[in-house]
Each structure stands twice: as C-alpha cells, then as structure tokens.
Protein backbone atom coordinates (compact mmCIF):
# COMPACT_ATOMS: atom_id res chain seq x y z
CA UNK A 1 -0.91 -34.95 22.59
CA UNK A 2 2.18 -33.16 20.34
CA UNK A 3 1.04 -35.17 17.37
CA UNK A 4 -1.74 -33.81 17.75
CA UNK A 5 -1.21 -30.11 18.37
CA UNK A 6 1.21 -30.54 15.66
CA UNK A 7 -1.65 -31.22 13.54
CA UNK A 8 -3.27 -28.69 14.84
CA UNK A 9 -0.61 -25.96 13.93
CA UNK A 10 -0.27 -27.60 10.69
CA UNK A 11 -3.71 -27.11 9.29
CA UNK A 12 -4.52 -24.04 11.05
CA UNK A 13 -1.52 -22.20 10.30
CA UNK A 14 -0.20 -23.70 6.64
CA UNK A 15 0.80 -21.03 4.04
CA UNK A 16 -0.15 -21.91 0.64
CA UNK A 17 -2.66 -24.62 1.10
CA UNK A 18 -3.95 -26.95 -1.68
CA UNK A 19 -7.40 -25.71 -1.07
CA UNK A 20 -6.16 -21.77 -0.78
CA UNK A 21 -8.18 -21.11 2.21
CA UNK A 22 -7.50 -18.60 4.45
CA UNK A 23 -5.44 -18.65 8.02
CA UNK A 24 -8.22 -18.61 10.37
CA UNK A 25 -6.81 -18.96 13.43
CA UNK A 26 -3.33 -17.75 15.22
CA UNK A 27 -0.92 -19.81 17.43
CA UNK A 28 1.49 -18.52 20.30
CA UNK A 29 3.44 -20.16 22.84
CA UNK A 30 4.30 -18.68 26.47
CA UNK A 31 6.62 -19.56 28.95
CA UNK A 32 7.99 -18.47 32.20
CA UNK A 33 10.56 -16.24 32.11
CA UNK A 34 11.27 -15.48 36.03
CA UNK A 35 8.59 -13.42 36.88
CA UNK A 36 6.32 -12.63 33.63
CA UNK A 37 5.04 -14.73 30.75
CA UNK A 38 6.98 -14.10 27.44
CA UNK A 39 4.84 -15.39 24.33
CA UNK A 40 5.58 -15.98 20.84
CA UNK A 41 4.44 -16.16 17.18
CA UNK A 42 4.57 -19.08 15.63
CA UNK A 43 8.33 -18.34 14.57
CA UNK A 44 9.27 -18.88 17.79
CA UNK A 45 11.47 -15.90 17.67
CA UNK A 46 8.99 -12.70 17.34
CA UNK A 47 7.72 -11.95 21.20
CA UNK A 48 4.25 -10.95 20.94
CA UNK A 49 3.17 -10.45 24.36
CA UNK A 50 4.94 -10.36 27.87
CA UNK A 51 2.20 -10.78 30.97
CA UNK A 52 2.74 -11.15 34.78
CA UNK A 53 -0.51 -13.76 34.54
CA UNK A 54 -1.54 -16.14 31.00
CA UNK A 55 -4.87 -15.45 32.14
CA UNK A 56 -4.94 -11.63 30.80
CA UNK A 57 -4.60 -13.18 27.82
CA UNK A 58 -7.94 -14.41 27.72
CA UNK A 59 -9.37 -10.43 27.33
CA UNK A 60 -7.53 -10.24 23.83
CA UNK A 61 -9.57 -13.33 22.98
CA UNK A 62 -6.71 -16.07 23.62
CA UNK A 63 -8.08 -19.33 24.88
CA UNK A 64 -5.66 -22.28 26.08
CA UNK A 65 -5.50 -25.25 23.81
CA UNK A 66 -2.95 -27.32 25.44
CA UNK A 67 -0.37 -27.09 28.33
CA UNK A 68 3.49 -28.89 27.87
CA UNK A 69 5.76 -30.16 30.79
CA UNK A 70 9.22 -30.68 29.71
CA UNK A 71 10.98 -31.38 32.99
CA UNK A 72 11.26 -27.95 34.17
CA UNK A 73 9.74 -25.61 31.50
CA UNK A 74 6.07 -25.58 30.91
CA UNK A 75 4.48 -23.98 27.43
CA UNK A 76 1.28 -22.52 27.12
CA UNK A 77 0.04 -22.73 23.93
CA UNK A 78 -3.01 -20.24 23.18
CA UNK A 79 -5.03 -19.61 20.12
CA UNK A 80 -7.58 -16.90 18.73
CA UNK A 81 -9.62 -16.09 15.86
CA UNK A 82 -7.93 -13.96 13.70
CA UNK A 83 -10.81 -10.77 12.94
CA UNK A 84 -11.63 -10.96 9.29
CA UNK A 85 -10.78 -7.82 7.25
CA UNK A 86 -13.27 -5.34 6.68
C-alpha cells in the first residue's frame, strides 16, 4: 500500500516531468496532534490546515486516499484537484 501511494505522489506531484504536463492534483498529510488535526504540504514542513475533525476537509474538496498506522501515529493522506487557472 506505500509503494503504491508512493507512486501515487510520484506521478501526481513530479516537477519537471518528461512529458511537461501539468500538476493536477495536490497531496497533504494529517495527523493527530492532541486535540486537532495538523496537515501538511507535500514538504512535510509547511502546515496547511489545522481541523478539530479530517472530515471538514472534505468541504474544501479533499477526499481520503489512504489511511497509515505506524504503531501509535496514524496519517491521513488527502488529495484534491487543483482549480485550473483562469
């Protein structure tokens, strides 16, 4: 299941592709942080959103692609369409 969100964030989020297409989706990763839900760009250090439920996510267009157990911690990993430019 990594392998293959890992090839999921790979072609979905690769700068610079052969084929120069554009980034069509975005990728961001939440996890509990006592009582809210920080989340993060795909640099893993920029915090994009902080929620007391993942669920209000899903009004901003988010949708859950895959859940990770570690032990203890537990990511959410969420993606959306990014709006094309007008």
């Amino acid at each position: 299941m990594i392998a293959r969100l890992a090839l999921l964030a790979i072609a979905v989020l690769a700068p610079g592709s052969a084929s120069a297409s554009r980034q069509t989706h975005e990728l961001i990763s939440c996890g509990a942080d006592g009582v809210d839900y920080v989340c993060y760009g795909v640099d893993g250090n920029t915090p994009v959103a902080n929620v007391r439920r993942i669920q209000v996510l899903y009004t901003d267009g988010w949708r859950l692609i895959d859940v990770v157990v570690k032990g203890n911690v537990v990511t959410y990993w969420l993606e959306r369409p990014i709006a094309p430019e007008q």
